[in-house]
PDB file of N, CA and C in Angstrom:
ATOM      1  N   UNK A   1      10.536  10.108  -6.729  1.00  0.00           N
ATOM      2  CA  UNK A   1      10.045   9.718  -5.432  1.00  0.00           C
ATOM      3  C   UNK A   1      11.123  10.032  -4.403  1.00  0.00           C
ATOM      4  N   UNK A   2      10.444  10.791  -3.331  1.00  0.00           N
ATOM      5  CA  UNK A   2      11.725  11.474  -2.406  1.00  0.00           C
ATOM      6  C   UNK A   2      11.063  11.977  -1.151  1.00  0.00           C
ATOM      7  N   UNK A   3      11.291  11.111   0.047  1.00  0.00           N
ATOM      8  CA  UNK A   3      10.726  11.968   1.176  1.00  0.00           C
ATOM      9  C   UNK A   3      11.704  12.716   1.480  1.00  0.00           C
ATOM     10  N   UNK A   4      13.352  12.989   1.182  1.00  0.00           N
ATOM     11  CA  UNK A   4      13.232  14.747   1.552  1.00  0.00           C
ATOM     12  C   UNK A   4      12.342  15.650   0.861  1.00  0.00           C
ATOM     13  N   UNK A   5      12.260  15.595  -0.694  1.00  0.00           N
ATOM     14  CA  UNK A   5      11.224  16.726  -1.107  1.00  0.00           C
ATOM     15  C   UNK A   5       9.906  16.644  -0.351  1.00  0.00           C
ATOM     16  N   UNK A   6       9.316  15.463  -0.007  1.00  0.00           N
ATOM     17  CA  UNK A   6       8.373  15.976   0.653  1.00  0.00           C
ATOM     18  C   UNK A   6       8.592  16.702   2.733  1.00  0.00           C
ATOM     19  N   UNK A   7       9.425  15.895   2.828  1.00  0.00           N
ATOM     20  CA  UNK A   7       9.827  16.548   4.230  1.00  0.00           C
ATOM     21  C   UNK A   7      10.110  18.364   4.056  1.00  0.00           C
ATOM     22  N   UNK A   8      10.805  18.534   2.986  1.00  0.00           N
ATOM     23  CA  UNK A   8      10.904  19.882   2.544  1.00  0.00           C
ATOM     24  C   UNK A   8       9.813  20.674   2.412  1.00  0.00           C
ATOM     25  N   UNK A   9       8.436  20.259   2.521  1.00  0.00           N
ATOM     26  CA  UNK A   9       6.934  20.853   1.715  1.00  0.00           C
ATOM     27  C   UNK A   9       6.088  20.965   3.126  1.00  0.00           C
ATOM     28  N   UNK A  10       6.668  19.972   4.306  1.00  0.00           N
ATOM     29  CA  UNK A  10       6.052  20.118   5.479  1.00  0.00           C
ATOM     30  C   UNK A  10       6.603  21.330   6.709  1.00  0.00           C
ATOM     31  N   UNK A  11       5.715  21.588   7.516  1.00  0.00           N
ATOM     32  CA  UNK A  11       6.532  22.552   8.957  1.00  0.00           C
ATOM     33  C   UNK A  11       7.531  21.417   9.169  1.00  0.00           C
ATOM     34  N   UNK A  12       8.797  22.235   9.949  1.00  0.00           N
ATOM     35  CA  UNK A  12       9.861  21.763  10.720  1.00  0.00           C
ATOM     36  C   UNK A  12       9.698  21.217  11.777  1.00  0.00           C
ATOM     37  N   UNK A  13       8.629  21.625  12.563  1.00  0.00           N
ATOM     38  CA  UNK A  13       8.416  21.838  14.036  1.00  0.00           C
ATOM     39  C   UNK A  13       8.272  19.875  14.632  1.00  0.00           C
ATOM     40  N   UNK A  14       8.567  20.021  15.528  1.00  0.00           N
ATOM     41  CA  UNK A  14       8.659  18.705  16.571  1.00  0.00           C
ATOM     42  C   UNK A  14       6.981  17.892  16.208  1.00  0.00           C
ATOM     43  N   UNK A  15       5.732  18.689  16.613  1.00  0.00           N
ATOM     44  CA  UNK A  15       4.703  17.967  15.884  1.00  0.00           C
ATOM     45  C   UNK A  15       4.510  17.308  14.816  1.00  0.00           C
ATOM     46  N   UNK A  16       4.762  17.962  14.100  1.00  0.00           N
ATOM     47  CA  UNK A  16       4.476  17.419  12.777  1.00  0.00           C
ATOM     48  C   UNK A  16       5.817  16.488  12.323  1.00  0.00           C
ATOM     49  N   UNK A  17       7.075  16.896  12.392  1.00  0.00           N
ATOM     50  CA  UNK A  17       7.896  15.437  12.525  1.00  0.00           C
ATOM     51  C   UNK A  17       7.935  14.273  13.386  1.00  0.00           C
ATOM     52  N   UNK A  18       6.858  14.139  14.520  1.00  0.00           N
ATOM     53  CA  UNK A  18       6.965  13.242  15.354  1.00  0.00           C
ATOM     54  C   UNK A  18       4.986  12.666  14.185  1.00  0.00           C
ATOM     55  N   UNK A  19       4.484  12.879  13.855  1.00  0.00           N
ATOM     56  CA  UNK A  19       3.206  12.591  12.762  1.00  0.00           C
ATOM     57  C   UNK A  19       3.741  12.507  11.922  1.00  0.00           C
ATOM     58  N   UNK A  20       4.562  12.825  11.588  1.00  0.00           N
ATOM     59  CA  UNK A  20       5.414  12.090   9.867  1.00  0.00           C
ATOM     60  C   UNK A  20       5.912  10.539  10.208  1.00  0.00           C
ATOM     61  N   UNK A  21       6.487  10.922  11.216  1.00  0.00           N
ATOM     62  CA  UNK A  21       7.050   9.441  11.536  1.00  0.00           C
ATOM     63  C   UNK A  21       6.393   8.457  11.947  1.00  0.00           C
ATOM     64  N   UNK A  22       5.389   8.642  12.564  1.00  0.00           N
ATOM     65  CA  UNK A  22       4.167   8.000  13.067  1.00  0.00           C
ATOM     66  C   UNK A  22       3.218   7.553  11.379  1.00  0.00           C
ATOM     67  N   UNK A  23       2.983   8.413  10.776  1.00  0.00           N
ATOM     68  CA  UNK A  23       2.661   8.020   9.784  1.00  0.00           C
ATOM     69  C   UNK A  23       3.433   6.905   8.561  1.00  0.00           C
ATOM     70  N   UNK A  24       4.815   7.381   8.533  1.00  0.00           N
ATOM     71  CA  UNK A  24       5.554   6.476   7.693  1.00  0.00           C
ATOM     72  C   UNK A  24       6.249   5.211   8.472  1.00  0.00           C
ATOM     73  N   UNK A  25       5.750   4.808  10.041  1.00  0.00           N
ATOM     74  CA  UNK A  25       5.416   3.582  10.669  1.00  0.00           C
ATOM     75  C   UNK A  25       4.428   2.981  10.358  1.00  0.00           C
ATOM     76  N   UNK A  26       3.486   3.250  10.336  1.00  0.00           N
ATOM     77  CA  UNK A  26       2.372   2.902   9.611  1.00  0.00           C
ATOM     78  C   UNK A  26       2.566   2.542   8.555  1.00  0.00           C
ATOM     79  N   UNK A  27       2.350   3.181   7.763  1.00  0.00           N
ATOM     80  CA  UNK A  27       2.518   2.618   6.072  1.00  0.00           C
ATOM     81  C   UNK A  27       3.734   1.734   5.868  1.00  0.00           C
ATOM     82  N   UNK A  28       4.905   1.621   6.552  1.00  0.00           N
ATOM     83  CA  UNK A  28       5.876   0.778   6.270  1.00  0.00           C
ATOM     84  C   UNK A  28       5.338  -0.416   6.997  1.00  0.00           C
ATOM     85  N   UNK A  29       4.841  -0.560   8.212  1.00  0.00           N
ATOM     86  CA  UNK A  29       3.973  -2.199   8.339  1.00  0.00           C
ATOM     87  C   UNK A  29       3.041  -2.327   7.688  1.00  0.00           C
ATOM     88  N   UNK A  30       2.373  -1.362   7.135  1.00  0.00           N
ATOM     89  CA  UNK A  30       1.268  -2.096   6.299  1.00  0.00           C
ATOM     90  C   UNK A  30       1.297  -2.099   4.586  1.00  0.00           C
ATOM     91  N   UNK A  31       2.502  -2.410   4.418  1.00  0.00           N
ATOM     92  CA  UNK A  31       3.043  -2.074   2.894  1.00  0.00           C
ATOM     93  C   UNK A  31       1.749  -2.473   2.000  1.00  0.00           C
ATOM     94  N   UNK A  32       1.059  -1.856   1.044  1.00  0.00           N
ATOM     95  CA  UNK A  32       0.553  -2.480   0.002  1.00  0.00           C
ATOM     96  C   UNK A  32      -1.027  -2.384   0.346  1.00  0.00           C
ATOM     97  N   UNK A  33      -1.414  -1.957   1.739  1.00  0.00           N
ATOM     98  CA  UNK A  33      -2.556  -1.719   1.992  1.00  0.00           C
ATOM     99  C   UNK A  33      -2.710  -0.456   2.190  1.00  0.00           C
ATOM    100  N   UNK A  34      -4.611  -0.329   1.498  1.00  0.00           N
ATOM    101  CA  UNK A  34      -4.937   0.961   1.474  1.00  0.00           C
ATOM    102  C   UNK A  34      -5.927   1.211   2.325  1.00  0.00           C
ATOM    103  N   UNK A  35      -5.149   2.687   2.790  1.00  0.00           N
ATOM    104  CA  UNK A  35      -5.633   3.729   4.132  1.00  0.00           C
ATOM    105  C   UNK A  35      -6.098   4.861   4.083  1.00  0.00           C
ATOM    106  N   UNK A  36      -7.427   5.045   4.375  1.00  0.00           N
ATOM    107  CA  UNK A  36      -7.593   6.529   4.195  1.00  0.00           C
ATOM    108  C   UNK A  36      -7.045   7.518   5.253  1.00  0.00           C
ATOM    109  N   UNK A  37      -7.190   8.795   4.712  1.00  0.00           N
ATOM    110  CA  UNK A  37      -6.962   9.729   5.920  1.00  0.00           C
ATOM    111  C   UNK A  37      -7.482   9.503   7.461  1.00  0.00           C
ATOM    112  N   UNK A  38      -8.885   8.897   7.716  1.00  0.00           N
ATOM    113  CA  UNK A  38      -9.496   8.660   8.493  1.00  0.00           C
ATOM    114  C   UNK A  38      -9.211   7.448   9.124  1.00  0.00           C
ATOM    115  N   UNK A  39      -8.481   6.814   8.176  1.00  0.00           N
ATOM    116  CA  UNK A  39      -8.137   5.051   9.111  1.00  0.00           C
ATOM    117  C   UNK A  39      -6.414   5.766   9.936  1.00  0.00           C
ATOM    118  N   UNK A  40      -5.701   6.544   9.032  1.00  0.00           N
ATOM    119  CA  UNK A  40      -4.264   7.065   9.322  1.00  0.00           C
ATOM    120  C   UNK A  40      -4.399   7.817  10.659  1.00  0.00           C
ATOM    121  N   UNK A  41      -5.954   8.299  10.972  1.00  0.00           N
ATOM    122  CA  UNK A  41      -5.981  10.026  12.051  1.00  0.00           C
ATOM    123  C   UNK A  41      -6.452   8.475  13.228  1.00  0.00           C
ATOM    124  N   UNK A  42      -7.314   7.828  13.228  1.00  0.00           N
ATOM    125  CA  UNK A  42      -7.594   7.058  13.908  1.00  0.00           C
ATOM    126  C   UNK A  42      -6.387   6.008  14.673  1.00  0.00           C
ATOM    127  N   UNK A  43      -5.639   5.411  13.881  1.00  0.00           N
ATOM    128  CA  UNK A  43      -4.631   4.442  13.769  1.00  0.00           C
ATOM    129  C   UNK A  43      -3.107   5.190  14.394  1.00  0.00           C
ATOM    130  N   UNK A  44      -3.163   6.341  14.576  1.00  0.00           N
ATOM    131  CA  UNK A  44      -1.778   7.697  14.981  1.00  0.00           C
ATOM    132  C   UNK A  44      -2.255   8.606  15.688  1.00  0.00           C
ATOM    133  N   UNK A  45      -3.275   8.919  16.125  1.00  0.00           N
ATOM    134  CA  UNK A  45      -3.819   9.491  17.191  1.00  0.00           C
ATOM    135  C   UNK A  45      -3.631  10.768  17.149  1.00  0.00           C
ATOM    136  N   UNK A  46      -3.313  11.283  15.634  1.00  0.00           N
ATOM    137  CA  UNK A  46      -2.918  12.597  15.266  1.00  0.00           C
ATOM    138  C   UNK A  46      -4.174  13.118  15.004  1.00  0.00           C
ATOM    139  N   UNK A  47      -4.092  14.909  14.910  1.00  0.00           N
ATOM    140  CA  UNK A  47      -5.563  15.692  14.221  1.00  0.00           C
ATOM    141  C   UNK A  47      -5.579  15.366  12.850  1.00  0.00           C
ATOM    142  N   UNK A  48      -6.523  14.928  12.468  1.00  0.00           N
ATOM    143  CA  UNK A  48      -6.758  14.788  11.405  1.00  0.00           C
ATOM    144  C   UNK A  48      -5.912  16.089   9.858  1.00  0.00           C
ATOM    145  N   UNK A  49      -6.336  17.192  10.767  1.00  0.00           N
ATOM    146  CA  UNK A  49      -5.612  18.103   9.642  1.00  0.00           C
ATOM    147  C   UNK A  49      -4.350  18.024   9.176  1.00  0.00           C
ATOM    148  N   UNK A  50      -3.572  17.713  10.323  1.00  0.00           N
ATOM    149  CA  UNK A  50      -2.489  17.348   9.918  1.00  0.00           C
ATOM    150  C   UNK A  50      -1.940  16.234   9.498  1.00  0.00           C
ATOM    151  N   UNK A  51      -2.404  15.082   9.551  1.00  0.00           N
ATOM    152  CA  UNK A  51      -2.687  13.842   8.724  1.00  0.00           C
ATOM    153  C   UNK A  51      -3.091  13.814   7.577  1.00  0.00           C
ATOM    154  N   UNK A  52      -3.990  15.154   7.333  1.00  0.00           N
ATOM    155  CA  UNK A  52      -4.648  15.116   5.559  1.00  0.00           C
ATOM    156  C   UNK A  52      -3.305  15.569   4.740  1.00  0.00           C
ATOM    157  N   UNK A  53      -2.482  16.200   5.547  1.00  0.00           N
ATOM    158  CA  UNK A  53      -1.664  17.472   4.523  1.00  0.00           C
ATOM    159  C   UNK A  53      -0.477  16.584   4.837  1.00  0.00           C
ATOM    160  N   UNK A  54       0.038  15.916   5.343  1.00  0.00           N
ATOM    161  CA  UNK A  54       1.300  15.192   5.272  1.00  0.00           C
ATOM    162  C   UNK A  54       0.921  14.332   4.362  1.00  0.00           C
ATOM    163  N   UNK A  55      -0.664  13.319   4.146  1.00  0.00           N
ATOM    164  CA  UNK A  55      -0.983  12.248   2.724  1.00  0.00           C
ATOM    165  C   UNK A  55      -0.503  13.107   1.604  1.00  0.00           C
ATOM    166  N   UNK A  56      -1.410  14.124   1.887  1.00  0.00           N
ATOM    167  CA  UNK A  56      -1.066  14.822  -0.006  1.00  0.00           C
ATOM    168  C   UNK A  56      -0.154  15.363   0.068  1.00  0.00           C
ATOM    169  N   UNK A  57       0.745  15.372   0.791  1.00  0.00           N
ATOM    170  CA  UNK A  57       2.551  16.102   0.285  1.00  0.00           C
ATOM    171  C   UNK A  57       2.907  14.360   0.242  1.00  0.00           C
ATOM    172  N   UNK A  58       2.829  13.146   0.829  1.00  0.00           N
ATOM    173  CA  UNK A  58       3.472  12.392   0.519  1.00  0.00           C
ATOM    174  C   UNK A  58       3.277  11.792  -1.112  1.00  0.00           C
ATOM    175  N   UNK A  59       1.722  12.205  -1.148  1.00  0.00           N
ATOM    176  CA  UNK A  59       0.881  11.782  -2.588  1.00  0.00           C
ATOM    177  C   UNK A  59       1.908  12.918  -3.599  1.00  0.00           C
ATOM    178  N   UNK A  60       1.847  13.776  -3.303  1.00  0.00           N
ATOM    179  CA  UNK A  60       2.092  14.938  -4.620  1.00  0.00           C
ATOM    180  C   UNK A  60       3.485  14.421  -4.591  1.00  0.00           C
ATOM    181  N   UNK A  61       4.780  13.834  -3.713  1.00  0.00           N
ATOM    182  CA  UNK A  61       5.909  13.775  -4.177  1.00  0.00           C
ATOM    183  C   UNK A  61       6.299  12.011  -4.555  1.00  0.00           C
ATOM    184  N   UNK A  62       5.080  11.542  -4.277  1.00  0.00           N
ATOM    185  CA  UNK A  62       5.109  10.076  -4.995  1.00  0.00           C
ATOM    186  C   UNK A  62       5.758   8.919  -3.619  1.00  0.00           C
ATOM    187  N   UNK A  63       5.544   9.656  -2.549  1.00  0.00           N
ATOM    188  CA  UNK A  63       6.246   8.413  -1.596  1.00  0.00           C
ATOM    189  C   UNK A  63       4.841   7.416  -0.782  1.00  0.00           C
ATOM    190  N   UNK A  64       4.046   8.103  -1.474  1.00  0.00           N
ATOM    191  CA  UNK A  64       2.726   7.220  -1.427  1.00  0.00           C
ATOM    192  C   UNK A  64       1.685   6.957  -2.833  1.00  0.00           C
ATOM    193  N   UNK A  65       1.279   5.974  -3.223  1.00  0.00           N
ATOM    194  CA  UNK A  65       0.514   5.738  -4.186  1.00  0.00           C
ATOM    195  C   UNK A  65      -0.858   6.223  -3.514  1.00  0.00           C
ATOM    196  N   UNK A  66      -2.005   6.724  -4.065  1.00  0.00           N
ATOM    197  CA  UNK A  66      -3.087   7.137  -4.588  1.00  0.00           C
ATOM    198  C   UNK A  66      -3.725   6.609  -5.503  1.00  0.00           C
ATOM    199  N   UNK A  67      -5.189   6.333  -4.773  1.00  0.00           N
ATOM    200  CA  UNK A  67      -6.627   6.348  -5.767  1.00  0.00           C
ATOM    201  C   UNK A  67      -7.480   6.813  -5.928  1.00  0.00           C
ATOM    202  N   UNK A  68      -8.288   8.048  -6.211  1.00  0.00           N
ATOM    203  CA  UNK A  68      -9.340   8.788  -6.076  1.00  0.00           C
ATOM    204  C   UNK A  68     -10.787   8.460  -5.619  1.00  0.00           C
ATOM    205  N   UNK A  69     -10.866   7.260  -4.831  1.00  0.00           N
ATOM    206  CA  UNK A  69     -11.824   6.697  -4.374  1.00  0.00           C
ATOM    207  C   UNK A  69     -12.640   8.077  -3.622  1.00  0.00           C
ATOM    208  N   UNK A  70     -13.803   7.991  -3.128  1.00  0.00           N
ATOM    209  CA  UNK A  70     -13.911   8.712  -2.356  1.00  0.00           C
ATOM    210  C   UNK A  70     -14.372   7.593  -1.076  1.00  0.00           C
ATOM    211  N   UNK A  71     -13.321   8.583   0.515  1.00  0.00           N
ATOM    212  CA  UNK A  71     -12.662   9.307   0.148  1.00  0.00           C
ATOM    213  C   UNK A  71     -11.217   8.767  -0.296  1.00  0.00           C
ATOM    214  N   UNK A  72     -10.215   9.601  -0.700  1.00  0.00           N
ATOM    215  CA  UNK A  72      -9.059   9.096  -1.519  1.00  0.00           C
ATOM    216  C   UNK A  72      -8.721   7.811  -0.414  1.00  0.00           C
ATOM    217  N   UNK A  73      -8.057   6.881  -0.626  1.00  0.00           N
ATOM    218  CA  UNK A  73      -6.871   5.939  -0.189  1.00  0.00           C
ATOM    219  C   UNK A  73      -5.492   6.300  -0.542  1.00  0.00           C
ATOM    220  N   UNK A  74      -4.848   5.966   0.287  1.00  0.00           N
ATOM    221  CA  UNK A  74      -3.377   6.165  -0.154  1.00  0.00           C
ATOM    222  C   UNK A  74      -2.563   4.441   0.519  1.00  0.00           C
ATOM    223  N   UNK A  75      -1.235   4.344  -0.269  1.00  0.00           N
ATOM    224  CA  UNK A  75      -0.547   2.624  -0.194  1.00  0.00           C
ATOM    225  C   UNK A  75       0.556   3.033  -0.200  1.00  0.00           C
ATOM    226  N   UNK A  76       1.258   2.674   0.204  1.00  0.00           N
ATOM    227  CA  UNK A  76       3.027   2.129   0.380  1.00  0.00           C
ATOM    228  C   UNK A  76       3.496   1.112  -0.273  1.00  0.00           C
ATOM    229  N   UNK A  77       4.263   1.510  -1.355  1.00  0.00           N
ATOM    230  CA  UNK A  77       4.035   0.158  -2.200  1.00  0.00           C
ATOM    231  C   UNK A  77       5.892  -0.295  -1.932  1.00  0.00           C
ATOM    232  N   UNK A  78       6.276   0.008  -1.220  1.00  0.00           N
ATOM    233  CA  UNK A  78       7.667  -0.184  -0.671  1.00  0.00           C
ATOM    234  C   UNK A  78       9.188  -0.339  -1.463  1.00  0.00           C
ATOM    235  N   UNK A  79       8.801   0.674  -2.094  1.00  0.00           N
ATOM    236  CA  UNK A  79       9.795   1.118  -3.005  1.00  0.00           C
ATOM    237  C   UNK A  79      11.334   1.358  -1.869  1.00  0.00           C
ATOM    238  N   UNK A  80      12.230   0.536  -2.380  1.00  0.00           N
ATOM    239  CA  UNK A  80      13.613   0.348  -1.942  1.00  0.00           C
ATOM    240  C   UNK A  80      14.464   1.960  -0.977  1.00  0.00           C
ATOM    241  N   UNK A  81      14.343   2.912  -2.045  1.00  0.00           N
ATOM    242  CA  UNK A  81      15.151   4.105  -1.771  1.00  0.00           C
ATOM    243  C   UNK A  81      14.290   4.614  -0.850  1.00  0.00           C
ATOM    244  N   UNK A  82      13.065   4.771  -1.585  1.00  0.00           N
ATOM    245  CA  UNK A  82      12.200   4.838  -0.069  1.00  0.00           C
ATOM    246  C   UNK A  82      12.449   4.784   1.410  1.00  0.00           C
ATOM    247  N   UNK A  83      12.245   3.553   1.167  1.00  0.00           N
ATOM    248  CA  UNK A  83      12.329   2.501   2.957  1.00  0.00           C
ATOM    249  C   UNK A  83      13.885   2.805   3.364  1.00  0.00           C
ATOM    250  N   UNK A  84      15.104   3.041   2.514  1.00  0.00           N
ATOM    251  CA  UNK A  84      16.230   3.638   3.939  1.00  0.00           C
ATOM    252  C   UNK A  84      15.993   5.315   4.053  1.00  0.00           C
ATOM    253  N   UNK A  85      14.930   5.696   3.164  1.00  0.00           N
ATOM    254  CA  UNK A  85      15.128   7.579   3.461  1.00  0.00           C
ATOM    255  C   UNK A  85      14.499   7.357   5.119  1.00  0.00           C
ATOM    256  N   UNK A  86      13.133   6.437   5.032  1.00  0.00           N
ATOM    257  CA  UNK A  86      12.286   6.299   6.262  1.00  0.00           C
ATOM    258  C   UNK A  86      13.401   5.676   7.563  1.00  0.00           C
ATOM    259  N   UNK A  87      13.741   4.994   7.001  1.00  0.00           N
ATOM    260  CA  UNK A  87      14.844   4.928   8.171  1.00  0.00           C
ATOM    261  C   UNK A  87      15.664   5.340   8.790  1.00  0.00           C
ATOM    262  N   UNK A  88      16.392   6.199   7.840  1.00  0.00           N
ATOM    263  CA  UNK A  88      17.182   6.966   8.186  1.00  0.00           C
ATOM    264  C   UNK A  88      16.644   8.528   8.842  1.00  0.00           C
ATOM    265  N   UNK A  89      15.280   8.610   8.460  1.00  0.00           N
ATOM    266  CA  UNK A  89      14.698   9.788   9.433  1.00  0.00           C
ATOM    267  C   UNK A  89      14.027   9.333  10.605  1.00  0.00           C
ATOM    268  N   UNK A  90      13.481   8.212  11.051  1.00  0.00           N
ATOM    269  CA  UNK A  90      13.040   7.376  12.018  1.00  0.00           C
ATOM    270  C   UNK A  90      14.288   7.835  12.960  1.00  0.00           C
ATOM    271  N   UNK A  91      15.472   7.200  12.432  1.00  0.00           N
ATOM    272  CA  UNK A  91      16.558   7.284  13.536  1.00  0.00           C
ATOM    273  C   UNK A  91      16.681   8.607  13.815  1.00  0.00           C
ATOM    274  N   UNK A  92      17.105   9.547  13.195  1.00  0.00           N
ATOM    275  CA  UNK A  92      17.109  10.758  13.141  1.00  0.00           C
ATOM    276  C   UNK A  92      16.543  11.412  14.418  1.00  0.00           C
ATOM    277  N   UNK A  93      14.821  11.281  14.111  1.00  0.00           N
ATOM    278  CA  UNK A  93      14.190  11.397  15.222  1.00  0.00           C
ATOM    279  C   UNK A  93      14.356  11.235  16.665  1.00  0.00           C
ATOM    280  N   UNK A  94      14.580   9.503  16.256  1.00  0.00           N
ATOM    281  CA  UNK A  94      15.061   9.217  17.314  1.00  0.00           C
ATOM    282  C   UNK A  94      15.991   9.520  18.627  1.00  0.00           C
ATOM    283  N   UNK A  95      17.098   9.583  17.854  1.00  0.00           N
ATOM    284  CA  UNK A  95      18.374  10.378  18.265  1.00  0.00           C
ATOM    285  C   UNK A  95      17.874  11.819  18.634  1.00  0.00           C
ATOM    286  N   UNK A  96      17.246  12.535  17.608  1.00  0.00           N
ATOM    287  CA  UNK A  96      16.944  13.981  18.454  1.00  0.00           C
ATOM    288  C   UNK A  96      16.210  13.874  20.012  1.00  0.00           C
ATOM    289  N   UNK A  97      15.258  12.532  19.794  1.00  0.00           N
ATOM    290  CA  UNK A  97      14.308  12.473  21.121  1.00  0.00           C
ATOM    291  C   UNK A  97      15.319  12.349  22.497  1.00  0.00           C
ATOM    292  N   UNK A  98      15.852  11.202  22.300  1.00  0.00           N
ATOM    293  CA  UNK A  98      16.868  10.472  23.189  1.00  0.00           C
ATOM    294  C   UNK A  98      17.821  11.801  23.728  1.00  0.00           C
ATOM    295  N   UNK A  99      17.974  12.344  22.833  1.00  0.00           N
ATOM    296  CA  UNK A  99      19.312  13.778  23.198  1.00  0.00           C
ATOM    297  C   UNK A  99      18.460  15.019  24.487  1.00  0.00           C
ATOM    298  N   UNK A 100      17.102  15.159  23.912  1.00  0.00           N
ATOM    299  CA  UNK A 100      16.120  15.904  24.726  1.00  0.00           C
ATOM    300  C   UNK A 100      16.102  15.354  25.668  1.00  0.00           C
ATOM    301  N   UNK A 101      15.674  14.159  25.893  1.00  0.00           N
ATOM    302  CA  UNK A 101      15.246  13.280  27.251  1.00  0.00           C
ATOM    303  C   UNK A 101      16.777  13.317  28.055  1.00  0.00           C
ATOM    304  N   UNK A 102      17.779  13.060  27.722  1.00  0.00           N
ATOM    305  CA  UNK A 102      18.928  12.591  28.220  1.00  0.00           C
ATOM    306  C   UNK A 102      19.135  14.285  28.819  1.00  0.00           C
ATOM    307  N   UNK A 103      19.452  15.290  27.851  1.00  0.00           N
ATOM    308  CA  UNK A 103      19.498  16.470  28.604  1.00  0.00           C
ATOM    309  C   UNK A 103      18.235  17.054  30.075  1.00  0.00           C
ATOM    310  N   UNK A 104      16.734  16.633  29.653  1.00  0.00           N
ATOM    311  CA  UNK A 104      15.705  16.645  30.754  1.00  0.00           C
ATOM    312  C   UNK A 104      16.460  15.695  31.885  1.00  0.00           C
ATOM    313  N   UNK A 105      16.637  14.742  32.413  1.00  0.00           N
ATOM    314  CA  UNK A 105      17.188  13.896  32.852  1.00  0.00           C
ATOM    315  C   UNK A 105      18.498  14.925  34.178  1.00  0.00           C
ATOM    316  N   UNK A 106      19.551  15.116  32.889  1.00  0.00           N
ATOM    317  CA  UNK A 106      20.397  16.019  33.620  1.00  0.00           C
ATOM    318  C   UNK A 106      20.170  16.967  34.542  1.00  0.00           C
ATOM    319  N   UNK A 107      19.341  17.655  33.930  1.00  0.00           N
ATOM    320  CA  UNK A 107      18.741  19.261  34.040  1.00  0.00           C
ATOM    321  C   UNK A 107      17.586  18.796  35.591  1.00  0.00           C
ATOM    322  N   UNK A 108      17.151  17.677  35.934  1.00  0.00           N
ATOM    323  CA  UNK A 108      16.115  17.468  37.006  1.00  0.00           C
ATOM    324  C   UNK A 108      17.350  16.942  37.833  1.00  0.00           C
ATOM    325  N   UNK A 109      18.530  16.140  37.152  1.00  0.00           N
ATOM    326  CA  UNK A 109      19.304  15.352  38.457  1.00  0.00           C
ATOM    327  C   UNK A 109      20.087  16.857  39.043  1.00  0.00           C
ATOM    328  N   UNK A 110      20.393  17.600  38.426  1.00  0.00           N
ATOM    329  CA  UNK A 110      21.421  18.651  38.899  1.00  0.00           C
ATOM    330  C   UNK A 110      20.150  19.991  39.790  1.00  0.00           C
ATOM    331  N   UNK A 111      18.940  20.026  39.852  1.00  0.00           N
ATOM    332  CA  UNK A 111      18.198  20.798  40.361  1.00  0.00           C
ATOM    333  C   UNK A 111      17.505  19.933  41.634  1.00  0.00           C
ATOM    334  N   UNK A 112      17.432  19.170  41.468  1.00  0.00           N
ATOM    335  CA  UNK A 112      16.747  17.896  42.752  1.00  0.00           C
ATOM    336  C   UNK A 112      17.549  18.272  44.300  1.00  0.00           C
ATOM    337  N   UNK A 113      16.272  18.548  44.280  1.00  0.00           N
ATOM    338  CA  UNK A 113      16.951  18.810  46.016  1.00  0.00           C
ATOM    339  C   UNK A 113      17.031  17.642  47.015  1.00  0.00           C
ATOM    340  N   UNK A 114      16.495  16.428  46.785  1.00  0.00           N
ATOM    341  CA  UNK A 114      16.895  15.325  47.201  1.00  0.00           C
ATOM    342  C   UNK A 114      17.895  14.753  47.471  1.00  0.00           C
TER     343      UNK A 114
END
């Protein structure tokens, strides 16, 4: 169980790591309850497509439990090593966001003709 291997299986790009994280907010408040793709696209305000394919890379590398219901459910059953990988990419994020904004910020105070 390893969300780098699965972070490794997803695009790089700013979308889809800002829906990873959005997704593994989710599942970390709702430890132990099961969500389908459709409660996850609803509940994160993401496209669905890309909500289906981040479940089954989290399903195929085990950082989410699975049941073949139809349609599937997936749970967070809050496995320890887990919950600091999620944290430690939460911040991650974070920090990348904060660094963008802080440089936007600059970049409008030094062009402002005001």
């Amino acid at each position: 169980m390893s969300l780098a291997r699965a972070l490794s299986r997803l695009p790089e790009d700013s979308g889809t790591e800002m829906a990873v994280r959005d997704v593994l907010m989710l599942f970390s408040k709702h430890q132990h309850e099961w969500l389908t793709a459709e409660d996850v696209h609803r509940r994160t305000g993401h496209v669905p497509g890309t909500v289906e394919r981040i479940l089954e890379t989290f399903k195929d590398t085990y950082v989410l439990s699975s049941r073949p219901d139809q349609p599937p459910e997936y749970a967070f059953t809050g496995d320890i090593a887990v919950v600091v990988e999620i944290d430690s990419f939460v911040r991650r994020i974070r920090a990348r966001k904060d660094h963008v904004q802080g440089n936007v910020a600059k970049f409008r105070s030094r062009q402002s003709s005001y």
